[in-house]
C-alpha atoms as a PDB file:
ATOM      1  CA  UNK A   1       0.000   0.000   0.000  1.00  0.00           C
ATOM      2  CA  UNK A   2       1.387   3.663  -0.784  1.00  0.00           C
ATOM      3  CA  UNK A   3       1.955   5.633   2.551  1.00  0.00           C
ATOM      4  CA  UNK A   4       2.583   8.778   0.357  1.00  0.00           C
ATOM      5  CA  UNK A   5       5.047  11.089  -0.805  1.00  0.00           C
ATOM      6  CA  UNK A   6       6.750  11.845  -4.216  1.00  0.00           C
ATOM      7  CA  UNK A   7       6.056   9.047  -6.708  1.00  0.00           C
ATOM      8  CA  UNK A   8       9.450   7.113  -8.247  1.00  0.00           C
ATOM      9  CA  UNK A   9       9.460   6.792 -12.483  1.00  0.00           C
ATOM     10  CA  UNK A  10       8.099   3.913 -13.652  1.00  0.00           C
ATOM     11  CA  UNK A  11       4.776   3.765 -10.804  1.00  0.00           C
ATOM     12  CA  UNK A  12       1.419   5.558 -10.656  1.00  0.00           C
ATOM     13  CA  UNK A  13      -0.876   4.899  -7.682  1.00  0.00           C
ATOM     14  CA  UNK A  14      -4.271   3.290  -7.929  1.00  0.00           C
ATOM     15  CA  UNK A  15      -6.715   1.664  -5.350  1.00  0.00           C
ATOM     16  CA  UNK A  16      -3.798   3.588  -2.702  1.00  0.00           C
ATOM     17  CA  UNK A  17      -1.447   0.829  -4.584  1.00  0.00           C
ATOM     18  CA  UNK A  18       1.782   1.047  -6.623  1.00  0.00           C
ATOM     19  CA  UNK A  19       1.353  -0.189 -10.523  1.00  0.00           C
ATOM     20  CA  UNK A  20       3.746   0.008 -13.296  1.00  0.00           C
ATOM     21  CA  UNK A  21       3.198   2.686 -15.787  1.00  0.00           C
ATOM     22  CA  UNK A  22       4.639   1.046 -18.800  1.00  0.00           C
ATOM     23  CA  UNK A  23       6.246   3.851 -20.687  1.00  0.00           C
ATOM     24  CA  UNK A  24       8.163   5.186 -17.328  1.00  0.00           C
ATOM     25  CA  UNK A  25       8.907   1.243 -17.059  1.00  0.00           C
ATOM     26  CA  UNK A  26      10.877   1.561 -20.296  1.00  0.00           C
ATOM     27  CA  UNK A  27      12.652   4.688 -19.603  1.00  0.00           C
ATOM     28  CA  UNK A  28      13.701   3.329 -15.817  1.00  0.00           C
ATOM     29  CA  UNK A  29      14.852   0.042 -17.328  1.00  0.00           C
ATOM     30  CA  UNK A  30      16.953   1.740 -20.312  1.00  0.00           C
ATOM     31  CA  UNK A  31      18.679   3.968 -18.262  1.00  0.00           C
ATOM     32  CA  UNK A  32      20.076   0.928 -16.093  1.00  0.00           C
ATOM     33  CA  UNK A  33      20.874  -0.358 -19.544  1.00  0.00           C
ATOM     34  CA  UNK A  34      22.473   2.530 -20.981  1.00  0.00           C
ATOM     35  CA  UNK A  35      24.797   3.221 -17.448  1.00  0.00           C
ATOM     36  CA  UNK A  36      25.794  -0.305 -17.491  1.00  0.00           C
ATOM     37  CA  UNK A  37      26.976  -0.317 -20.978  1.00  0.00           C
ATOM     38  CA  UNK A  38      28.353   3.183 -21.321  1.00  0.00           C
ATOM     39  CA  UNK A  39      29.192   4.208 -17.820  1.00  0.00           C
ATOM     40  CA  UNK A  40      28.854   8.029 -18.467  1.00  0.00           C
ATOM     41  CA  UNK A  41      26.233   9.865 -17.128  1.00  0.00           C
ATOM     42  CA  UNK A  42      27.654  12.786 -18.719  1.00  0.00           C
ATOM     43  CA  UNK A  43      26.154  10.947 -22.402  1.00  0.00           C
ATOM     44  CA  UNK A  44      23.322   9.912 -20.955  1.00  0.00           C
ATOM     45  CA  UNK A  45      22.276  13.249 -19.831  1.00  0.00           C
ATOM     46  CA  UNK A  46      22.622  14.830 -23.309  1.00  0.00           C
ATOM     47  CA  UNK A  47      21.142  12.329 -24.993  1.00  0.00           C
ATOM     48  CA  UNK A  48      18.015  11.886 -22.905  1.00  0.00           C
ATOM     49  CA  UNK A  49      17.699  16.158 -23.103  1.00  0.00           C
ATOM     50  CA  UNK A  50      18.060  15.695 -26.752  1.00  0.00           C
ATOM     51  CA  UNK A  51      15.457  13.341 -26.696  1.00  0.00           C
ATOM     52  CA  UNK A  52      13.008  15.208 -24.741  1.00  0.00           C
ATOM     53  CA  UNK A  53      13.025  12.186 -21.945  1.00  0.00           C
ATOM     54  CA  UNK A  54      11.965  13.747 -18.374  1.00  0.00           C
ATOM     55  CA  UNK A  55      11.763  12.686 -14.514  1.00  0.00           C
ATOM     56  CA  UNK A  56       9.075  11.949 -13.186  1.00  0.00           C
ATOM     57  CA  UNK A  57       8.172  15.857 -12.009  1.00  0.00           C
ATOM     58  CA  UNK A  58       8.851  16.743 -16.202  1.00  0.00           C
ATOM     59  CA  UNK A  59      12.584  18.050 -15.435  1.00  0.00           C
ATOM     60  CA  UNK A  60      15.195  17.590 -17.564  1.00  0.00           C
ATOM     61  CA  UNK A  61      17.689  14.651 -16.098  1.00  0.00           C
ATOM     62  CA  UNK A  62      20.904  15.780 -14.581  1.00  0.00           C
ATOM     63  CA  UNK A  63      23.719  13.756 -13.395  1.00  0.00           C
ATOM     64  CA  UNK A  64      22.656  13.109  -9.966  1.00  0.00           C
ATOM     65  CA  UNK A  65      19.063  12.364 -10.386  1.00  0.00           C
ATOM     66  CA  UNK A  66      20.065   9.618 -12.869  1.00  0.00           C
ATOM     67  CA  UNK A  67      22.130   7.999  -9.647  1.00  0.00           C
ATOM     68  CA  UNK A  68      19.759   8.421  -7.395  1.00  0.00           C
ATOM     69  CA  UNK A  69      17.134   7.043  -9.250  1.00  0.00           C
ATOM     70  CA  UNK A  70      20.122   3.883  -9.585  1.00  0.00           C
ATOM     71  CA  UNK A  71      20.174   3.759  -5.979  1.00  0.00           C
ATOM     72  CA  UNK A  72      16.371   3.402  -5.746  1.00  0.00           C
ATOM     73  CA  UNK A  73      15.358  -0.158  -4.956  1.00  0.00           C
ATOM     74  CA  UNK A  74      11.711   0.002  -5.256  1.00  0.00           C
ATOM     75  CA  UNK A  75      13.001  -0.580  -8.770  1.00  0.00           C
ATOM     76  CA  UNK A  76      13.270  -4.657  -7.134  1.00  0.00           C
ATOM     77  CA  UNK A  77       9.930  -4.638  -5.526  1.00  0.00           C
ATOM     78  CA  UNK A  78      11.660  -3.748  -2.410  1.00  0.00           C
ATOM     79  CA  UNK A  79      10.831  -1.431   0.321  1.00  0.00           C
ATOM     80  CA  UNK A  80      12.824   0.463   2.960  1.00  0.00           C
ATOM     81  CA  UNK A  81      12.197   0.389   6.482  1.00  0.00           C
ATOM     82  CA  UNK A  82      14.888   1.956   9.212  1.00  0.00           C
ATOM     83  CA  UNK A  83      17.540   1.491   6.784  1.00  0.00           C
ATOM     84  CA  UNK A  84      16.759  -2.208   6.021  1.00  0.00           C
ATOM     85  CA  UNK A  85      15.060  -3.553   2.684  1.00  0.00           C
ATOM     86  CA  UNK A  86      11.747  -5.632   2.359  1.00  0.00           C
ATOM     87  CA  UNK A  87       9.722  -7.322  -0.157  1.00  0.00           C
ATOM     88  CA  UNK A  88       7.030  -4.871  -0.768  1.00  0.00           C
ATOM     89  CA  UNK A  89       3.404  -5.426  -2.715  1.00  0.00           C
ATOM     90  CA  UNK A  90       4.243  -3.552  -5.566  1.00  0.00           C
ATOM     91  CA  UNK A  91       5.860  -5.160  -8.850  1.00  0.00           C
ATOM     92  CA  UNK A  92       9.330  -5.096  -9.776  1.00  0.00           C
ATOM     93  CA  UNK A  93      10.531  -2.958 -12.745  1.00  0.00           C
ATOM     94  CA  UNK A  94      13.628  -4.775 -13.167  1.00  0.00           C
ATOM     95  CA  UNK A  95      15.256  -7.937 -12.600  1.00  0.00           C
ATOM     96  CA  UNK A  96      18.365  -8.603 -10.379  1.00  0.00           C
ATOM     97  CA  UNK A  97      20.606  -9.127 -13.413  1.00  0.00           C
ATOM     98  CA  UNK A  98      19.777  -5.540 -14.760  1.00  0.00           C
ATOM     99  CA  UNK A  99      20.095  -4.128 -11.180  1.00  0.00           C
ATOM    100  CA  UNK A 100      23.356  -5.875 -10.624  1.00  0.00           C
ATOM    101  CA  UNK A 101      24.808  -5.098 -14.111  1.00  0.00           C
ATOM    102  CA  UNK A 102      24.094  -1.167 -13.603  1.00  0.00           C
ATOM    103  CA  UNK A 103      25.931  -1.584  -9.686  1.00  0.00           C
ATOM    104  CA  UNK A 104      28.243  -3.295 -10.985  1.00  0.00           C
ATOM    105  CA  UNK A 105      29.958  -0.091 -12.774  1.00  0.00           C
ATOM    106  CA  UNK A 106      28.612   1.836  -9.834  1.00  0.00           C
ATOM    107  CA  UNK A 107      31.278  -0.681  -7.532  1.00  0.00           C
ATOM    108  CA  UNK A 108      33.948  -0.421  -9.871  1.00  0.00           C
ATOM    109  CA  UNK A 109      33.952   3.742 -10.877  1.00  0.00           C
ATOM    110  CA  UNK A 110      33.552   3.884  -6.890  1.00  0.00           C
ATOM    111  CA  UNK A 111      36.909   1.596  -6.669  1.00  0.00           C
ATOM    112  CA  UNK A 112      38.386   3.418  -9.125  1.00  0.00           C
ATOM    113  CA  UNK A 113      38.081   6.538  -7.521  1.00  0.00           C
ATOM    114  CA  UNK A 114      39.027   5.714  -3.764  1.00  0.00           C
ATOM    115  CA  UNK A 115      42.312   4.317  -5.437  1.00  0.00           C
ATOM    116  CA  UNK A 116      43.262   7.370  -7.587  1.00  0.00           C
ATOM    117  CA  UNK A 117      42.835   9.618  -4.451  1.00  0.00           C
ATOM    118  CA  UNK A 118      44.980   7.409  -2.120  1.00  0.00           C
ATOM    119  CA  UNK A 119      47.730   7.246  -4.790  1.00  0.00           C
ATOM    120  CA  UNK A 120      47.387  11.158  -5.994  1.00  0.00           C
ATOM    121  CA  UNK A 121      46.932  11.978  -2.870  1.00  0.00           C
ATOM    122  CA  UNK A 122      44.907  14.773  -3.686  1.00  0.00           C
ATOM    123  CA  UNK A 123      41.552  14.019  -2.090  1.00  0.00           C
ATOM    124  CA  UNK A 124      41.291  17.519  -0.946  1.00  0.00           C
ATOM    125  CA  UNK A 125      40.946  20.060  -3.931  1.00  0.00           C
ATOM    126  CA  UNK A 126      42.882  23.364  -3.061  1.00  0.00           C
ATOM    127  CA  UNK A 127      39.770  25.493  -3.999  1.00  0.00           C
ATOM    128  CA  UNK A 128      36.278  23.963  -3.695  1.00  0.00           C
ATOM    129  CA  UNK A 129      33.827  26.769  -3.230  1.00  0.00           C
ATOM    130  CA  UNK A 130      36.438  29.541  -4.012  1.00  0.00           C
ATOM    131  CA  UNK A 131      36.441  29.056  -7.982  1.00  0.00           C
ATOM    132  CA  UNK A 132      34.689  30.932 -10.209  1.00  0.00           C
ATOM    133  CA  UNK A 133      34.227  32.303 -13.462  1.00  0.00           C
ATOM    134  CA  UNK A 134      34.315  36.326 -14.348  1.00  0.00           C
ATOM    135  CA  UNK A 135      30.199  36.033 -14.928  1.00  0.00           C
ATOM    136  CA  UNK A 136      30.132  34.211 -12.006  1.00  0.00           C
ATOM    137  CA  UNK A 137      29.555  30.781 -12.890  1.00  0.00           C
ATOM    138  CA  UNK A 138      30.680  28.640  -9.624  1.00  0.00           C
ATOM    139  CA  UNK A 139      33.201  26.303 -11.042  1.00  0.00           C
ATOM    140  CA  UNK A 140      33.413  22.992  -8.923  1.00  0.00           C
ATOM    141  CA  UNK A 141      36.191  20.040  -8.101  1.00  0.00           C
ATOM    142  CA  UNK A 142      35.827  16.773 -10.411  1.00  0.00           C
ATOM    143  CA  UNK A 143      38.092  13.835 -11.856  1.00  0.00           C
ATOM    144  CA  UNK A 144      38.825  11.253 -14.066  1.00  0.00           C
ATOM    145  CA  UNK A 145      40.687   8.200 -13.905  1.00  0.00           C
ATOM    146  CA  UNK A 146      42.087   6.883 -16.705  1.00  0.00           C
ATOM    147  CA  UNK A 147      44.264   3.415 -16.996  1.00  0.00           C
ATOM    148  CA  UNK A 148      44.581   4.133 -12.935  1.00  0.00           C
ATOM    149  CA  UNK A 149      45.971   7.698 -12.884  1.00  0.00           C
ATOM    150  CA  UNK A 150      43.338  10.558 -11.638  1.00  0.00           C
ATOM    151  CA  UNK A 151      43.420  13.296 -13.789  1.00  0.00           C
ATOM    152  CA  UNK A 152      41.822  16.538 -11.851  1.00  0.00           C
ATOM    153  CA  UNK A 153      39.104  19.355 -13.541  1.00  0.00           C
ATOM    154  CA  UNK A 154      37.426  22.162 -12.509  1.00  0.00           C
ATOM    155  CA  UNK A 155      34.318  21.890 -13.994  1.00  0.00           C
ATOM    156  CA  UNK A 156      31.301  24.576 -14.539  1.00  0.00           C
ATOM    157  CA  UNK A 157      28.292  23.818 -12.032  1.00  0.00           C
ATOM    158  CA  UNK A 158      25.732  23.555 -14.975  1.00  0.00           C
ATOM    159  CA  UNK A 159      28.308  20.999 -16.816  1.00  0.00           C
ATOM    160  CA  UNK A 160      28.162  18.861 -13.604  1.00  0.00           C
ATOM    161  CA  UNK A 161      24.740  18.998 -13.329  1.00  0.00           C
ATOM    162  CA  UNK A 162      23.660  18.570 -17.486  1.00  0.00           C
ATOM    163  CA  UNK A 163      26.753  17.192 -18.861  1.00  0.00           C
ATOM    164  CA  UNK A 164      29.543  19.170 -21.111  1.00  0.00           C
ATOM    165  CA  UNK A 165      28.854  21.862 -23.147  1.00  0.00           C
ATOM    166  CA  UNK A 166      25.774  23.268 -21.448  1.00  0.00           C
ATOM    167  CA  UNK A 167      28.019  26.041 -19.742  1.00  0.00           C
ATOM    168  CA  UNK A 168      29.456  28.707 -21.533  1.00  0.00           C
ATOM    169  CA  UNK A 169      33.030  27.737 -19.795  1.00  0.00           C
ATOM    170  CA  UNK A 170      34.812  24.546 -20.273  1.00  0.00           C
ATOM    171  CA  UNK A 171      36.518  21.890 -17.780  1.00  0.00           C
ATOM    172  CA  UNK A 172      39.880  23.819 -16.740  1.00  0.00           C
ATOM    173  CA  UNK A 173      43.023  21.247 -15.713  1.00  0.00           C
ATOM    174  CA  UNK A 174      43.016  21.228 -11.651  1.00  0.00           C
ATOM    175  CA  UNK A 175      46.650  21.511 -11.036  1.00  0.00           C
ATOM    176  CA  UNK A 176      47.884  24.814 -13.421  1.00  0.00           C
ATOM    177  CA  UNK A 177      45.385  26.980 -11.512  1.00  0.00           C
ATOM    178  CA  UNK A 178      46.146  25.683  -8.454  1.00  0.00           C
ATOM    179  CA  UNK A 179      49.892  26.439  -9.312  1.00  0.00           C
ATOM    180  CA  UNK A 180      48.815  29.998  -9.967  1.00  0.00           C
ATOM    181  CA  UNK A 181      46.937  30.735  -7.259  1.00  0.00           C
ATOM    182  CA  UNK A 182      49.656  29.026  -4.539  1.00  0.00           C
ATOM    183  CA  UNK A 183      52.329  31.217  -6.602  1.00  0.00           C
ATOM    184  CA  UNK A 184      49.876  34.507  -5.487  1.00  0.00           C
ATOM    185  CA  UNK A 185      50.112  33.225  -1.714  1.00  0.00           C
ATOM    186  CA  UNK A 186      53.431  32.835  -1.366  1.00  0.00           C
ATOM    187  CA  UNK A 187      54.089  36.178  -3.286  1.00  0.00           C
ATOM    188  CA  UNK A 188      51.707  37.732  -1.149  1.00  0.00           C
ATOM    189  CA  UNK A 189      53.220  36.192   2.053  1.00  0.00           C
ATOM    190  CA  UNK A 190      57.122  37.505   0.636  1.00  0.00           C
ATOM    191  CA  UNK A 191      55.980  40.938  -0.472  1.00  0.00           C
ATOM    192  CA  UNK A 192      57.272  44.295   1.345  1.00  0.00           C
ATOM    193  CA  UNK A 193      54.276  45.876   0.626  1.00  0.00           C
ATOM    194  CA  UNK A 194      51.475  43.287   1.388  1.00  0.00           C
ATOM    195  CA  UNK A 195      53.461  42.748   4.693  1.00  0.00           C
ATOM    196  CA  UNK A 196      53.174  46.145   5.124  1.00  0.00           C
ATOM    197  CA  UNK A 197      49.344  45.857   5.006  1.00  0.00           C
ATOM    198  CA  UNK A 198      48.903  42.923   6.889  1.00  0.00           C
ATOM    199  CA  UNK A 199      51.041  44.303   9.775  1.00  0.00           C
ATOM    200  CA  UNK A 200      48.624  47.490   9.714  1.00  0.00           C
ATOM    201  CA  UNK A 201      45.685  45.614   9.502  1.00  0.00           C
ATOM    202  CA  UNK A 202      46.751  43.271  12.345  1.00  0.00           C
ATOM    203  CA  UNK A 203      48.122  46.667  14.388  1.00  0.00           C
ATOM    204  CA  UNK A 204      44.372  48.110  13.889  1.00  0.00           C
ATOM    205  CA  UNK A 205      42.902  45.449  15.235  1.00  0.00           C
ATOM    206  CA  UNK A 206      44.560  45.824  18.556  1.00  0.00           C
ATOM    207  CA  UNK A 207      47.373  42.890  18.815  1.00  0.00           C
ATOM    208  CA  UNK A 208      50.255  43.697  20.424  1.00  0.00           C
ATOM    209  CA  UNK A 209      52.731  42.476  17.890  1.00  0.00           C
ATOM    210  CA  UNK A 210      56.020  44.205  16.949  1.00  0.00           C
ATOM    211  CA  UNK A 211      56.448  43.973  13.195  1.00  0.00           C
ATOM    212  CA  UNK A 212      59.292  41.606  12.996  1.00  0.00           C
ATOM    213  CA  UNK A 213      56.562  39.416  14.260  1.00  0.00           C
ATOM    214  CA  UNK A 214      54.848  38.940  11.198  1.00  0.00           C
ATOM    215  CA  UNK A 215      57.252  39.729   8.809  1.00  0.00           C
ATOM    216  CA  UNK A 216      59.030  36.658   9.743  1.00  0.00           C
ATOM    217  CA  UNK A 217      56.453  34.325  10.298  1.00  0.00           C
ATOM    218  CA  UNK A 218      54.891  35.061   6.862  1.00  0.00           C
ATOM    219  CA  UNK A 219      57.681  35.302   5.220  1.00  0.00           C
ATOM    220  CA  UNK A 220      58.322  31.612   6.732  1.00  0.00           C
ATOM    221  CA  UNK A 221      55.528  30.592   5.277  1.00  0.00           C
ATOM    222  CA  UNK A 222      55.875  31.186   2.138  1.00  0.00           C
ATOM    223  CA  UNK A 223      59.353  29.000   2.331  1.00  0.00           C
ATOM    224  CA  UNK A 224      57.318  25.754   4.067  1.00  0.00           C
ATOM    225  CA  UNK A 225      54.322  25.989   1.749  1.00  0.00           C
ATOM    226  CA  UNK A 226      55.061  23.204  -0.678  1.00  0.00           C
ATOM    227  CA  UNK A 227      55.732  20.577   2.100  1.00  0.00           C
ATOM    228  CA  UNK A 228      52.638  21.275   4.141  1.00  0.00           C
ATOM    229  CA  UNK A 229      50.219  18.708   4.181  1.00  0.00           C
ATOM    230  CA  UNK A 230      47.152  18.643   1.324  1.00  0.00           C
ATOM    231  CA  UNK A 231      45.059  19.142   4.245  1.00  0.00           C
ATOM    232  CA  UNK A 232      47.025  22.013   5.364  1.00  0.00           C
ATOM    233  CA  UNK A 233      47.589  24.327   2.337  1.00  0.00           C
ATOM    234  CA  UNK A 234      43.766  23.532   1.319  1.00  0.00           C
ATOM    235  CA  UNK A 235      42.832  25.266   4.913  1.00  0.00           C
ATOM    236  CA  UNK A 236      44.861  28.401   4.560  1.00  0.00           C
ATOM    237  CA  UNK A 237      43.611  28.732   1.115  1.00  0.00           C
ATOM    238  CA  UNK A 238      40.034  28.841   2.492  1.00  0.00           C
ATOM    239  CA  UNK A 239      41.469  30.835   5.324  1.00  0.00           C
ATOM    240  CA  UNK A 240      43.319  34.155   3.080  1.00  0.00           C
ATOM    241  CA  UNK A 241      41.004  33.908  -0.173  1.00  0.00           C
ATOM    242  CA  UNK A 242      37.226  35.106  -0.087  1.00  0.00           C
ATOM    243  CA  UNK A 243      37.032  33.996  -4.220  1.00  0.00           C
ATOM    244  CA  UNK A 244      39.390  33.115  -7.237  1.00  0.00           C
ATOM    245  CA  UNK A 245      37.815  34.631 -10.150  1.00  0.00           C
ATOM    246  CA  UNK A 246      39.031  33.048 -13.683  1.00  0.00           C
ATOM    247  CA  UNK A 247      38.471  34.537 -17.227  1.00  0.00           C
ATOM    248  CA  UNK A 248      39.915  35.450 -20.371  1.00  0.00           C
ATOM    249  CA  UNK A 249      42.143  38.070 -19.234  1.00  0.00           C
ATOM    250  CA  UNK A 250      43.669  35.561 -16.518  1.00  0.00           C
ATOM    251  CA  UNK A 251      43.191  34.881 -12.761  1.00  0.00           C
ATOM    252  CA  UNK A 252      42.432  37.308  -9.884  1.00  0.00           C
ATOM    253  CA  UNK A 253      41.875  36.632  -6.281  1.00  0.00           C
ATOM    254  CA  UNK A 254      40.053  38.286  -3.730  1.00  0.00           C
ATOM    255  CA  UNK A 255      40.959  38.010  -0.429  1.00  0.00           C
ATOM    256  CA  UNK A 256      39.761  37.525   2.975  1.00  0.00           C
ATOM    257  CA  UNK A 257      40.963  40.856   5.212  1.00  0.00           C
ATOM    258  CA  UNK A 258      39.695  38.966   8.672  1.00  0.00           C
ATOM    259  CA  UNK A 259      41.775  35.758   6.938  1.00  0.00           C
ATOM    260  CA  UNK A 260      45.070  37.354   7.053  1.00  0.00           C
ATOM    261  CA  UNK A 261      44.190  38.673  10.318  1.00  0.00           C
ATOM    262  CA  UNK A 262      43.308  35.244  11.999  1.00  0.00           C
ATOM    263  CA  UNK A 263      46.640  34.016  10.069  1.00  0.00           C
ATOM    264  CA  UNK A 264      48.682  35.923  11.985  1.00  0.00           C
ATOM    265  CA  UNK A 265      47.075  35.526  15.494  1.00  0.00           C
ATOM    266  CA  UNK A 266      47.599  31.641  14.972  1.00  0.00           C
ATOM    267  CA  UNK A 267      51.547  32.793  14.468  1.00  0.00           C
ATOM    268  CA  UNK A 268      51.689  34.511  17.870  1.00  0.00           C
ATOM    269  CA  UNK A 269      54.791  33.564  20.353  1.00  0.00           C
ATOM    270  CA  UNK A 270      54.218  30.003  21.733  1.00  0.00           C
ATOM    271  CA  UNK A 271      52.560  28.895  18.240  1.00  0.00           C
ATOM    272  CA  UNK A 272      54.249  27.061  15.657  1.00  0.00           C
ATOM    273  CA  UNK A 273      53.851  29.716  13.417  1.00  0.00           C
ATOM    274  CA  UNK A 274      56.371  31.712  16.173  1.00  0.00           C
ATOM    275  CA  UNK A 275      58.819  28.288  16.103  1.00  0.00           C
ATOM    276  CA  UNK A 276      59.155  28.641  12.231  1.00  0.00           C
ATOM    277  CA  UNK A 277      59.671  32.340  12.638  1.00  0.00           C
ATOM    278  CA  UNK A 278      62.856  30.883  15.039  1.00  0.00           C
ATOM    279  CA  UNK A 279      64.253  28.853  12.905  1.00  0.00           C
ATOM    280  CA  UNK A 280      64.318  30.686   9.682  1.00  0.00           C
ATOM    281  CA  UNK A 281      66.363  33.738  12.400  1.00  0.00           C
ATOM    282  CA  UNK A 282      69.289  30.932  13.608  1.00  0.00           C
ATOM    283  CA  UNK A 283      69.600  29.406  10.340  1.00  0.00           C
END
C-alpha cells in the first residue's frame, strides 16, 4: 500500500497501490541499460535532453538524479524500512541481473576513484567553493581516472549537473590553476608591501605584535608551503582567499581581510607559526 510522498518513475498509484506505468517502465529500465553499458552519465544526460526524456516531475535529467534514481530499490519490488530492505506489494521494474549489471559499474567507478585519491593523494581540492568564473559561474572540483591515474578538472556547475557543453566555460586542468593561485600566496606572504598591510591591519585590530613578528612568520611561510600537508595548504587557502575569479584576461583573487588577520594571530609567540619564525632567524 502507498503511505505517500513523491512518486518514483516507472509507478502511478491506484486503489492507494503502486502499478507500473509502462512507458516510465521503459525509460527506468533503459537507463540501467544505458549506465551499465556506457558508464557516463555525462552521455546519458545529453542524450536523454536531446530526446526530450523527463523525470518523473517533467525536469530535464541531470547527473545526480540519474544515480539516485540507480540507488532506488523500489526498482526490485523492495521497500525500505529503518535502513533495512523488504519485499514490498508492488511489482518489480527490473530484474536482479539488470540491477546488478548497472551496480556493478557503480562498484567499480567507486573503486576506481578511492584508489586514484589514495595514490594522488589529492583528495582535498585546493579550492572547492572559491572558484569561479568572471560572470560568475561557480566552477566545482571533479576527476577522471584513466588506466589508474586521476586526472583533476574544474568543472562549470551547470556541466556537472547537465553534462559538457551546457556552460558557456569549459573543464579547466586542476593543477595549473592551483599552481597559480599558490604562486599569489606565497608572493603575497614575501611581499614588502602586502606585509606592510597585513602588519597594519593586524596593528588596527589591537594585537600587540612588533612587526618583525609577522614579517618573519609570513615570510616563513611562504618558504614551508610546498611541504605542508594537502590538508594544510587547502585550509589556509580557504582561510586568506574570499574567491578566485578566472576569465579570459587571466586569474584574480580576492581576499579575505579577517583571513590574514586570523593568520597571523595563529603565528603569535608560543605557536608554531612563532617556532618557524625561530628557525628561519638561527639558520
Amino acid at each position: 500500500m502507498w503511505m505517500g510522498g513523491p512518486l518514483p518513475l516507472g509507478y502511478d498509484v491506484q486503489n492507494r497501490l503502486l502499478v507500473v506505468n509502462e512507458a516510465e517502465a521503459a525509460v527506468v529500465r533503459r537507463i540501467f541499460a544505458d549506465f551499465a553499458r556506457d558508464r557516463s552519465t555525462t552521455h546519458m544526460v545529453r542524450n536523454y535532453a536531446a530526446e526530450g526524456i523527463r523525470t518523473k516531475t517533467g525536469r530535464t535529467f541531470c547527473k545526480q538524479s540519474i544515480y539516485k534514481l540507480l540507488h532506488n530499490r523500489m526498482y526490485l519490488g523492495e521497500i525500505v524500512h529503518k535502513g533495512r530492505y523488504y519485499p514490498g506489494q508492488h511489482p518489480p521494474i527490473l530484474t536482479r541481473a539488470q540491477w546488478q549489471a548497472a551496480h556493478d559499474v557503480l562498484a567499480q567507478t567507486a573503486e576506481e576513484r578511492r584508489a586514484a585519491v589514495a595514490t594522488d593523494g589529492r583528495g582535498l581540492p585546493l579550492l572547492r567553493g572559491l572558484l569561479f568564473t568572471t560572470s560568475g559561474e561557480r566552477l566545482i572540483p571533479t576527476h577522471t581516472v584513466r588506466k589508474g591515474r586521476c586526472y583533476r578538472y574544474y568543472t562549470p556547475a551547470k556541466d556537472r549537473h547537465y553534462g559538457a557543453g551546457a556552460a558557456s566555460f569549459g573543464s579547466l586542468p586542476a593543477e595549473p590553476i592551483e599552481v597559480l593561485v599558490v604562486e599569489q600566496i606565497c608572493q603575497v606572504l614575501r611581499a614588502p608591501e602586502s606585509v606592510q598591510a597585513v602588519w597594519d591591519r593586524v596593528h588596527e585590530s589591537g594585537f600587540d605584535l612588533d612587526q618583525a613578528r609577522v614579517v618573519m612568520p609570513m615570510r616563513q611561510l611562504a618558504a614551508v608551503w610546498p611541504s605542508l600537508f594537502p590538508a594544510e595548504q587547502r585550509r589556509l587557502a580557504q582561510l586568506l582567499i574570499e574567491r578566485v575569479q578566472i576569465g579570459d584576461d587571466g586569474l584574480e583573487i580576492l581576499w579575505r581581510d579577517a583571513g590574514w588577520v586570523e593568520l597571523i594571530d595563529e603565528l603569535r609567540p608560543g605557536s608554531i607559526g612563532a617556532e618557524l619564525a625561530e628557525v628561519e632567524m638561527t639558520a
